[in-house]
PDB file of N, CA and C in Angstrom:
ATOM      1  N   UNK A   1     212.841 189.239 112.813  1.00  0.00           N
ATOM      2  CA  UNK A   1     212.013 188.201 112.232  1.00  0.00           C
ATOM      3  C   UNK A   1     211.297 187.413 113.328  1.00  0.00           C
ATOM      4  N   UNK A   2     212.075 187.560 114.453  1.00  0.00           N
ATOM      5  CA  UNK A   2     211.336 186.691 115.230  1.00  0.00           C
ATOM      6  C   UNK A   2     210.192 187.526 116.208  1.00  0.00           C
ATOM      7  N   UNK A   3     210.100 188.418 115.648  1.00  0.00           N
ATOM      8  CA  UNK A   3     208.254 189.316 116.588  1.00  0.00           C
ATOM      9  C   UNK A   3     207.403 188.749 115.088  1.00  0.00           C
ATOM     10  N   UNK A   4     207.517 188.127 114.314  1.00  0.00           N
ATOM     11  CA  UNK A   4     206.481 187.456 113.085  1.00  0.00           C
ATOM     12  C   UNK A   4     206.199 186.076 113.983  1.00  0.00           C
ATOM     13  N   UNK A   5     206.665 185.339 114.660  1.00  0.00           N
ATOM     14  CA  UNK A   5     206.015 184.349 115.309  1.00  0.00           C
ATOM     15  C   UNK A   5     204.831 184.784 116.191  1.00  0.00           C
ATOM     16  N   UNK A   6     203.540 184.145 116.197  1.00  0.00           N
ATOM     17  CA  UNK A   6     202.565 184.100 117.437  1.00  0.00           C
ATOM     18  C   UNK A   6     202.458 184.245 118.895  1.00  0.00           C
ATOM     19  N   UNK A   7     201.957 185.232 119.398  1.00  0.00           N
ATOM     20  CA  UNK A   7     202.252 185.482 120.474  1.00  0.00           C
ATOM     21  C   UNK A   7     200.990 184.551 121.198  1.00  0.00           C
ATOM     22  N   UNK A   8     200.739 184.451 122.156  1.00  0.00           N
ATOM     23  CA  UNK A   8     199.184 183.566 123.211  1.00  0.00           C
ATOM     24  C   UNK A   8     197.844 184.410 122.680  1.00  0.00           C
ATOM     25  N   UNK A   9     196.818 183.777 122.293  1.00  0.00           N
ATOM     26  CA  UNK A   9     195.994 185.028 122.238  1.00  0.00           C
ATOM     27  C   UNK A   9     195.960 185.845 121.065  1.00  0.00           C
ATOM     28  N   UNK A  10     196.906 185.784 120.161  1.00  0.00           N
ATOM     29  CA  UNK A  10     197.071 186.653 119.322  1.00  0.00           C
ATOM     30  C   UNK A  10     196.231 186.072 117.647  1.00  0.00           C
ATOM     31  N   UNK A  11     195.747 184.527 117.548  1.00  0.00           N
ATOM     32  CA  UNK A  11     195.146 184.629 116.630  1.00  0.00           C
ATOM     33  C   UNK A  11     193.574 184.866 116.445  1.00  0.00           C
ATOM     34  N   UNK A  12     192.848 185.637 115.634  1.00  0.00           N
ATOM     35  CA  UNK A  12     191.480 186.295 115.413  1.00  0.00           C
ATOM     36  C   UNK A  12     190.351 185.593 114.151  1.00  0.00           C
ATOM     37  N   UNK A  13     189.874 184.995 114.318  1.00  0.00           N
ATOM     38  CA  UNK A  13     189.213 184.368 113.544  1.00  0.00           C
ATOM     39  C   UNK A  13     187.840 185.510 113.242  1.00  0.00           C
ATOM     40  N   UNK A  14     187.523 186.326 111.993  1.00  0.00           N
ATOM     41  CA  UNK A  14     186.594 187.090 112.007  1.00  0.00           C
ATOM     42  C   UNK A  14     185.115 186.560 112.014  1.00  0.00           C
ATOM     43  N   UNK A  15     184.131 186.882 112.476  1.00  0.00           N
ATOM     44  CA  UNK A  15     182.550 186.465 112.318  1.00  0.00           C
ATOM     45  C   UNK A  15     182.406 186.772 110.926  1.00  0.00           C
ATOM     46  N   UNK A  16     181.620 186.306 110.329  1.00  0.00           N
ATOM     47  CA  UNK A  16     180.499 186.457 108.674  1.00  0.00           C
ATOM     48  C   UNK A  16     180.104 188.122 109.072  1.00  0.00           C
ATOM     49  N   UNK A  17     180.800 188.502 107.667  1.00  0.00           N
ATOM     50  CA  UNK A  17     180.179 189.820 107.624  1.00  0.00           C
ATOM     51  C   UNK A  17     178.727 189.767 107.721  1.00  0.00           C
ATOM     52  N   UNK A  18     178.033 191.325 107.728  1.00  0.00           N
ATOM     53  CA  UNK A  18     176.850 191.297 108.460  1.00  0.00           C
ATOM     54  C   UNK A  18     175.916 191.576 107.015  1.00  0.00           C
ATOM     55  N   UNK A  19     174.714 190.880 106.958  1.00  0.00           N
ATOM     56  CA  UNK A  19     174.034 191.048 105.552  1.00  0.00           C
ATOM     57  C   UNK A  19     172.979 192.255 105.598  1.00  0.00           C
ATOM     58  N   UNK A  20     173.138 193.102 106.873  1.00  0.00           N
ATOM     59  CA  UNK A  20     172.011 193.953 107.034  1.00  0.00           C
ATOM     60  C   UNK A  20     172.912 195.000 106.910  1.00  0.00           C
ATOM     61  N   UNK A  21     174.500 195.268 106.818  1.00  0.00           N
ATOM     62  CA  UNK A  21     174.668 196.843 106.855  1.00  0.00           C
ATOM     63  C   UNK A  21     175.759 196.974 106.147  1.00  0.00           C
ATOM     64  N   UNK A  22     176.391 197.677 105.128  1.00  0.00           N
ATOM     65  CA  UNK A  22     177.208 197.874 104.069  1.00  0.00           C
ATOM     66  C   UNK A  22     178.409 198.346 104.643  1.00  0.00           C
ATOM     67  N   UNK A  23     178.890 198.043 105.696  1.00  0.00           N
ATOM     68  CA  UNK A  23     180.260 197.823 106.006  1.00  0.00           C
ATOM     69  C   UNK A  23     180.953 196.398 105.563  1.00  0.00           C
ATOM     70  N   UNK A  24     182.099 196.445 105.003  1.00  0.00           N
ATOM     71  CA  UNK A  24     182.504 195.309 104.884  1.00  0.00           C
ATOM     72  C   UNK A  24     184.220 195.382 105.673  1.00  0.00           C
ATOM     73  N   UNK A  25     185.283 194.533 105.558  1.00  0.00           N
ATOM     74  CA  UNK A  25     186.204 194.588 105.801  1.00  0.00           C
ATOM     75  C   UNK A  25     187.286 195.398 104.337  1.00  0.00           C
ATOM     76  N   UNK A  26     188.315 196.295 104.350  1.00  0.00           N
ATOM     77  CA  UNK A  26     188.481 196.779 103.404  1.00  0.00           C
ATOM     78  C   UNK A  26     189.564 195.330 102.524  1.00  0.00           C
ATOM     79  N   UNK A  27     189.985 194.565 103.235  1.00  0.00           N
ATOM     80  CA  UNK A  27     190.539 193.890 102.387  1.00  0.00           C
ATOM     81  C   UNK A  27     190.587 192.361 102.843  1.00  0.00           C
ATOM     82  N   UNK A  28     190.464 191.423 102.191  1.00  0.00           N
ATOM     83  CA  UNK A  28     190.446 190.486 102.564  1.00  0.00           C
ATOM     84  C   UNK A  28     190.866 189.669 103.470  1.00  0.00           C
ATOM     85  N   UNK A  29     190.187 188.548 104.378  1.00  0.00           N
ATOM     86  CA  UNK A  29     191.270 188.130 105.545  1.00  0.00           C
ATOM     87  C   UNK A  29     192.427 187.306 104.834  1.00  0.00           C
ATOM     88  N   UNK A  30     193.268 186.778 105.522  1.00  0.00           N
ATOM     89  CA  UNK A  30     194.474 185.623 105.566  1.00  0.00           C
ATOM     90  C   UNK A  30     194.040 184.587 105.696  1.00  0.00           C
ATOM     91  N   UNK A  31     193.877 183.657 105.100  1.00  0.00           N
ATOM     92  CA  UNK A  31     192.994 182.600 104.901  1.00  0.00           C
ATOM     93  C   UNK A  31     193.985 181.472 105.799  1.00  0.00           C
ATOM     94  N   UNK A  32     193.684 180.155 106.582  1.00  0.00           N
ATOM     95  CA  UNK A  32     194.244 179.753 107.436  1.00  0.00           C
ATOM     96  C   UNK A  32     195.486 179.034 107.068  1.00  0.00           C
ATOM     97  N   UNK A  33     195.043 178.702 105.677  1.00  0.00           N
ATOM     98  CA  UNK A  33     196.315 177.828 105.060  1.00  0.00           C
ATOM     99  C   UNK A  33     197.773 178.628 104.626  1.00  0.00           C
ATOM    100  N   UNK A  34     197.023 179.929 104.224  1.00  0.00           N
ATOM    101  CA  UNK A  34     198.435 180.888 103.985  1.00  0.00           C
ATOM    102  C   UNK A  34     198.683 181.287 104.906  1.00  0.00           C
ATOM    103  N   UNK A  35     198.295 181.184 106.010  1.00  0.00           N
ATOM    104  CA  UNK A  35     198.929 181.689 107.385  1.00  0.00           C
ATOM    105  C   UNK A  35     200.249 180.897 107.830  1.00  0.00           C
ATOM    106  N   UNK A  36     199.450 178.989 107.359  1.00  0.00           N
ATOM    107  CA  UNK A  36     199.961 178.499 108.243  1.00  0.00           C
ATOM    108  C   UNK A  36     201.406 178.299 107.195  1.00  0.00           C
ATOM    109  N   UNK A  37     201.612 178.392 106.075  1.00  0.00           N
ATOM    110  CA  UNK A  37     202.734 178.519 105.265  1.00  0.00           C
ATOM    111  C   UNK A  37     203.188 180.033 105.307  1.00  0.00           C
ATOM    112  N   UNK A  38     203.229 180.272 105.599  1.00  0.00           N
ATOM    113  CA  UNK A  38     203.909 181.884 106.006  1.00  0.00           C
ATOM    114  C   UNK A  38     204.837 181.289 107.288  1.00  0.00           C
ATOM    115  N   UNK A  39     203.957 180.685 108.463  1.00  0.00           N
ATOM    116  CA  UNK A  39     204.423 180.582 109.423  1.00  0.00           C
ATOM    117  C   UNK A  39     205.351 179.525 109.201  1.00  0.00           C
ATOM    118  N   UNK A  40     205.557 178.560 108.555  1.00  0.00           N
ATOM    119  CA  UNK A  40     206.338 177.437 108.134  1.00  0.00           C
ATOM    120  C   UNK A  40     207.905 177.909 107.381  1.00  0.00           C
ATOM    121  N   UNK A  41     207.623 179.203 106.562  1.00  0.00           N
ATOM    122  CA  UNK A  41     208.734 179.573 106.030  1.00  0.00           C
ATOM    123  C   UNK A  41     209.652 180.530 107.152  1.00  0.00           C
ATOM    124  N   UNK A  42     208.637 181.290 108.096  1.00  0.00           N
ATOM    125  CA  UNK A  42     209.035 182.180 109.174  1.00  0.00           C
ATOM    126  C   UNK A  42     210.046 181.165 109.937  1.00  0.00           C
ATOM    127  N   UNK A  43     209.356 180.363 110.390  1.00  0.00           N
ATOM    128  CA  UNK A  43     210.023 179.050 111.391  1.00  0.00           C
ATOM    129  C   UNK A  43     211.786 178.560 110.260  1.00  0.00           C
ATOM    130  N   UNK A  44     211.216 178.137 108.899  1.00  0.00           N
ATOM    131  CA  UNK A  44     212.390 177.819 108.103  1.00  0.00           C
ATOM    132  C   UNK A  44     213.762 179.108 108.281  1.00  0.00           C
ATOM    133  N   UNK A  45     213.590 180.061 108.109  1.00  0.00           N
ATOM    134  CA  UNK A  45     214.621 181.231 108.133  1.00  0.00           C
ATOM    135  C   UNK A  45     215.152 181.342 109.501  1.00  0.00           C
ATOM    136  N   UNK A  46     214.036 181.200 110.664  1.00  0.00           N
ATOM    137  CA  UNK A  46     214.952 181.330 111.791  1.00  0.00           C
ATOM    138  C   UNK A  46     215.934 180.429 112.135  1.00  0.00           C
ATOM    139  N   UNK A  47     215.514 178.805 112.193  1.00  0.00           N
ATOM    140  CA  UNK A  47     216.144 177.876 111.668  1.00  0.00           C
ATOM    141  C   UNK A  47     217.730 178.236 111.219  1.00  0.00           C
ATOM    142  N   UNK A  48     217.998 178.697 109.681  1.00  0.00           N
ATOM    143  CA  UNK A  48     218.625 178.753 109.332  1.00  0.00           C
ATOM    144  C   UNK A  48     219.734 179.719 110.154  1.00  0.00           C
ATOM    145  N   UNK A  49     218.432 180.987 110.647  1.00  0.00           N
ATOM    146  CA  UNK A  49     219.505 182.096 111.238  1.00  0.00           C
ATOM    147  C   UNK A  49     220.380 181.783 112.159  1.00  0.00           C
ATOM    148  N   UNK A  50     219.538 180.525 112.959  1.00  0.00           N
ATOM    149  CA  UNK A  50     220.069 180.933 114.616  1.00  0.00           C
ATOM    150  C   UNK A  50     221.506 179.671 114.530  1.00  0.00           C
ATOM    151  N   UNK A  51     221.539 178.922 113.528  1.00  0.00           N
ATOM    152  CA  UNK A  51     222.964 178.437 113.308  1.00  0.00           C
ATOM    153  C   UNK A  51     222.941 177.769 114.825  1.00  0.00           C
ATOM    154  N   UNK A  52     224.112 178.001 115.182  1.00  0.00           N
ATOM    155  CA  UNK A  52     224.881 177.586 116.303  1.00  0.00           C
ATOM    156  C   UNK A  52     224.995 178.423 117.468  1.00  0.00           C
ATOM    157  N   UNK A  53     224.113 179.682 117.159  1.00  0.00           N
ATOM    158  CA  UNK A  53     224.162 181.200 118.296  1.00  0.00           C
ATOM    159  C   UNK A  53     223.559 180.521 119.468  1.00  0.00           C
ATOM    160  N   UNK A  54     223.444 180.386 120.555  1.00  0.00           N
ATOM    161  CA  UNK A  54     222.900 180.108 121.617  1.00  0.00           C
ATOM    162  C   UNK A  54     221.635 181.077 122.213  1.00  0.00           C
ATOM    163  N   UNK A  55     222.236 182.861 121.981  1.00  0.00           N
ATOM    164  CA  UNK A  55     221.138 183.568 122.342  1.00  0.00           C
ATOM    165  C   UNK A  55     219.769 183.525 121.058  1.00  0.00           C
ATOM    166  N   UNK A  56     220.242 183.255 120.164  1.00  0.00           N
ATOM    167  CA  UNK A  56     218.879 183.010 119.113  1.00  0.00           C
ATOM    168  C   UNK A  56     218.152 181.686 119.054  1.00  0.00           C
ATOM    169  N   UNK A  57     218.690 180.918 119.675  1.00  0.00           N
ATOM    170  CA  UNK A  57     218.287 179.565 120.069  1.00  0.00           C
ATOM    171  C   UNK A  57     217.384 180.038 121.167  1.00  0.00           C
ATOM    172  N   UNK A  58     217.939 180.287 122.384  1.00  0.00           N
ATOM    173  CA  UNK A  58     216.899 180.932 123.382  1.00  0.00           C
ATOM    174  C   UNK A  58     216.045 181.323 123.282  1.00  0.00           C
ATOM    175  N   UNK A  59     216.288 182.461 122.526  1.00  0.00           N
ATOM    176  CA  UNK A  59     214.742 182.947 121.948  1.00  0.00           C
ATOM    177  C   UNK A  59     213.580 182.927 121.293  1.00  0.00           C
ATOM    178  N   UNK A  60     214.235 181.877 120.327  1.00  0.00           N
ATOM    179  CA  UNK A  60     213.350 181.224 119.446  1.00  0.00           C
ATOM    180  C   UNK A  60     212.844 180.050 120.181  1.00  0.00           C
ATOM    181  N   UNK A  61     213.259 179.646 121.213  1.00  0.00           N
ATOM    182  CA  UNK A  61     212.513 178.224 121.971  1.00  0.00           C
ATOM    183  C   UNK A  61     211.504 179.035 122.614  1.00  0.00           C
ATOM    184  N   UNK A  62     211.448 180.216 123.439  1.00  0.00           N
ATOM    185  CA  UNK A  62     210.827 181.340 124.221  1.00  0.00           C
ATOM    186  C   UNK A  62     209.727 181.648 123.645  1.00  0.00           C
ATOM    187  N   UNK A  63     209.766 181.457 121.963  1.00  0.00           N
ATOM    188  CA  UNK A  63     208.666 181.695 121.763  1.00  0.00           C
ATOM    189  C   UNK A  63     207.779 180.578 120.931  1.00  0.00           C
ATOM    190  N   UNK A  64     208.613 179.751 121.058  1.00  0.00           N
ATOM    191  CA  UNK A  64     208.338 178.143 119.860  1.00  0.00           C
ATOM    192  C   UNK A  64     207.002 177.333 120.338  1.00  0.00           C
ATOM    193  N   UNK A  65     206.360 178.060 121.593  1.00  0.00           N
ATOM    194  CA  UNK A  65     205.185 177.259 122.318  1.00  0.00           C
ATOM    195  C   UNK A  65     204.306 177.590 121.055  1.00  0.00           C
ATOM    196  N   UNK A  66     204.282 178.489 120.958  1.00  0.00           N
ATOM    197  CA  UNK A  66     203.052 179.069 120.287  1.00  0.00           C
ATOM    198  C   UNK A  66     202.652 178.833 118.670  1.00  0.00           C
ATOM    199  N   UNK A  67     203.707 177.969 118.699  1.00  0.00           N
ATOM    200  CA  UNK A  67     203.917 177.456 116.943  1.00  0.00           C
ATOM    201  C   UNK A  67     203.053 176.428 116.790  1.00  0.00           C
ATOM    202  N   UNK A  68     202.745 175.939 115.357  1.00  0.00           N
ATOM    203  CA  UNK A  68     201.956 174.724 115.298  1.00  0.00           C
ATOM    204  C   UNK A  68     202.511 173.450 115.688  1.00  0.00           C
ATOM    205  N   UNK A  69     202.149 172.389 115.662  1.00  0.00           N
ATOM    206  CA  UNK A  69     202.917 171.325 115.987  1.00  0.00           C
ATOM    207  C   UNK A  69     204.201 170.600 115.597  1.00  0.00           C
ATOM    208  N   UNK A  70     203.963 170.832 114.418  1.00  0.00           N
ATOM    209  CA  UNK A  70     204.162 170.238 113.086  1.00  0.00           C
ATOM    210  C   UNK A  70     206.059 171.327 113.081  1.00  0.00           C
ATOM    211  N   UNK A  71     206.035 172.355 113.036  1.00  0.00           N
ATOM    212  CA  UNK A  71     207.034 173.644 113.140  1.00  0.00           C
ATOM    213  C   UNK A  71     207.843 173.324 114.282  1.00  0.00           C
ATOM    214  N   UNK A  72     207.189 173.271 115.515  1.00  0.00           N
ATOM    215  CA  UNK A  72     207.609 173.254 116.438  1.00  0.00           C
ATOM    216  C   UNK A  72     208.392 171.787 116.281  1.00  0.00           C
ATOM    217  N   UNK A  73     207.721 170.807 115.628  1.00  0.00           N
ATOM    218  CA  UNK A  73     208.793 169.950 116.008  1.00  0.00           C
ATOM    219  C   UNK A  73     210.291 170.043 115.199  1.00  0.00           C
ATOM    220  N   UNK A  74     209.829 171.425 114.013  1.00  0.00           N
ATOM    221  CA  UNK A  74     210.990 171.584 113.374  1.00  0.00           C
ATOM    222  C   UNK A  74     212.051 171.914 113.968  1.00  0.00           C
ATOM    223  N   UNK A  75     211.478 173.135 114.357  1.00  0.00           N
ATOM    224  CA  UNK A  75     212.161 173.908 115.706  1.00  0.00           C
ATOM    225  C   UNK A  75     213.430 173.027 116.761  1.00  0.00           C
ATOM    226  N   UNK A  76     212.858 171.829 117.144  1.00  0.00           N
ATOM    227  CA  UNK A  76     212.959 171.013 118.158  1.00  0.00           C
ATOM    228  C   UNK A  76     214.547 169.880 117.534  1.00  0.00           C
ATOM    229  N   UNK A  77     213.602 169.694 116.366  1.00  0.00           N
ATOM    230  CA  UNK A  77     214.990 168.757 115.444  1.00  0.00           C
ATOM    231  C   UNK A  77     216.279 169.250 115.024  1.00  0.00           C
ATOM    232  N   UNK A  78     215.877 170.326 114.709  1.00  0.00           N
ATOM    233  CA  UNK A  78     216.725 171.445 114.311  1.00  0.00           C
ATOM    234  C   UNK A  78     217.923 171.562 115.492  1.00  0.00           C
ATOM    235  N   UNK A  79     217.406 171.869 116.657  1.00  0.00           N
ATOM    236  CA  UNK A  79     218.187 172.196 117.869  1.00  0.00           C
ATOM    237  C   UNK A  79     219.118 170.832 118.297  1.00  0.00           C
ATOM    238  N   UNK A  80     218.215 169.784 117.788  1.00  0.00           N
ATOM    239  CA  UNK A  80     218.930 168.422 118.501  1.00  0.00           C
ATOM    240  C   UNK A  80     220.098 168.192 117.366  1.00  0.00           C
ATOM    241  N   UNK A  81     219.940 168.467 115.987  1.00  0.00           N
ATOM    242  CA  UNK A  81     220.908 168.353 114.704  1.00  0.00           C
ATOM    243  C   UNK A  81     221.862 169.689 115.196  1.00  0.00           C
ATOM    244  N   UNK A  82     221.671 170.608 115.531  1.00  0.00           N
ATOM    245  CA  UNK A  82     222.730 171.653 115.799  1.00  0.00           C
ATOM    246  C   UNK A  82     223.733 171.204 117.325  1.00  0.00           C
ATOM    247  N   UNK A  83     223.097 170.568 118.207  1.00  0.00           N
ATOM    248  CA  UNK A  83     223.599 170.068 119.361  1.00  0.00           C
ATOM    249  C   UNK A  83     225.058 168.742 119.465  1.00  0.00           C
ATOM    250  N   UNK A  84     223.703 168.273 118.143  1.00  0.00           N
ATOM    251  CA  UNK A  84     224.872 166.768 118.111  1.00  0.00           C
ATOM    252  C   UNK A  84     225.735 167.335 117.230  1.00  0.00           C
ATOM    253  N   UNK A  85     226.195 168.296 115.754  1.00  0.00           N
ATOM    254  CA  UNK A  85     227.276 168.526 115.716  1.00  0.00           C
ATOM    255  C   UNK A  85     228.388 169.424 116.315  1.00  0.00           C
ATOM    256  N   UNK A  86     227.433 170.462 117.455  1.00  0.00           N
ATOM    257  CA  UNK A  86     228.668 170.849 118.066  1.00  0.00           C
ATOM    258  C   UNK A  86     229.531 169.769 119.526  1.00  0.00           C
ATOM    259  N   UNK A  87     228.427 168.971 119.659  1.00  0.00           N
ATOM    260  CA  UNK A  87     229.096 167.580 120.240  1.00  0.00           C
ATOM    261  C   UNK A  87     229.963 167.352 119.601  1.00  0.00           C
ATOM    262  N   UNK A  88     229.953 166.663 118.588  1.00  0.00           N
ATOM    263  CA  UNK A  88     230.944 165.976 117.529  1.00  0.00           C
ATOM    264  C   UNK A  88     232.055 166.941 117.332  1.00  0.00           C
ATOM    265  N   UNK A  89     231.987 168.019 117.007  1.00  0.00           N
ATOM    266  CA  UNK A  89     233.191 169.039 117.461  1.00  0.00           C
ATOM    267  C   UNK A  89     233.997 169.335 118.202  1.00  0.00           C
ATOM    268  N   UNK A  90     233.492 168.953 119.430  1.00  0.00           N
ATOM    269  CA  UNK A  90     233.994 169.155 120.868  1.00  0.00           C
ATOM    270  C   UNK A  90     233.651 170.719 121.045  1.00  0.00           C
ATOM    271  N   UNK A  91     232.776 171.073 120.386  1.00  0.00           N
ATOM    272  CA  UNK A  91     232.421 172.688 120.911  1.00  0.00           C
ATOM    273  C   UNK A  91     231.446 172.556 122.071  1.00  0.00           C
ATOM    274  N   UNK A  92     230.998 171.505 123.123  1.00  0.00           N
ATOM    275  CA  UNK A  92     229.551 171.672 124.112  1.00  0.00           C
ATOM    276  C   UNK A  92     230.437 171.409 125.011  1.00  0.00           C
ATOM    277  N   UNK A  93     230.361 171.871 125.971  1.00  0.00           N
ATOM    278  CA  UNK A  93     231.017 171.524 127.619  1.00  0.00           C
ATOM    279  C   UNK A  93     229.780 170.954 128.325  1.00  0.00           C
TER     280      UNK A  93
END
């Protein structure tokens, strides 16, 4: 799930099809708003996945630049709420 996050570079905004030649695209683009809720639920599941794992934490920060702001700060809260209860546990050295 986590190669569905944005890589640098990787988003494509298409030009206006062309009115002089009967090529079109065969199917419609991804319009920006369903992108950006796709990417919101993508971000929600990893969230959930990476629990308390440390190596899915890693990785998901590795690639959390590239998220919107808004996600990323999910991302971010998320890690600080998973931190302070394994504090409170006595699970962090």
């Amino acid at each position: 799930m986590i190669s569905m996050l944005p890589e640098s570079h990787e988003l494509h905004i298409p030009t206006h099809e062309s009115d002089y030649t009967d090529w079109k695209l065969d199917q419609p683009p991804v319009k920006i708003a369903e992108y950006a809720n796709f990417l919101a639920d993508v971000v929600t599941r990893l969230i959930t996945d990476a629990d308390a794992e440390v190596g899915r934490w890693k990785e998901f920060l590795e690639k959390s630049s590239q998220l919107p702001p808004a996600d990323r700060a999910r991302v971010y809260d998320a890690l600080e709420a998973v931190i302070a209860t394994e504090a409170g546990n006595g699970q962090l050295q």
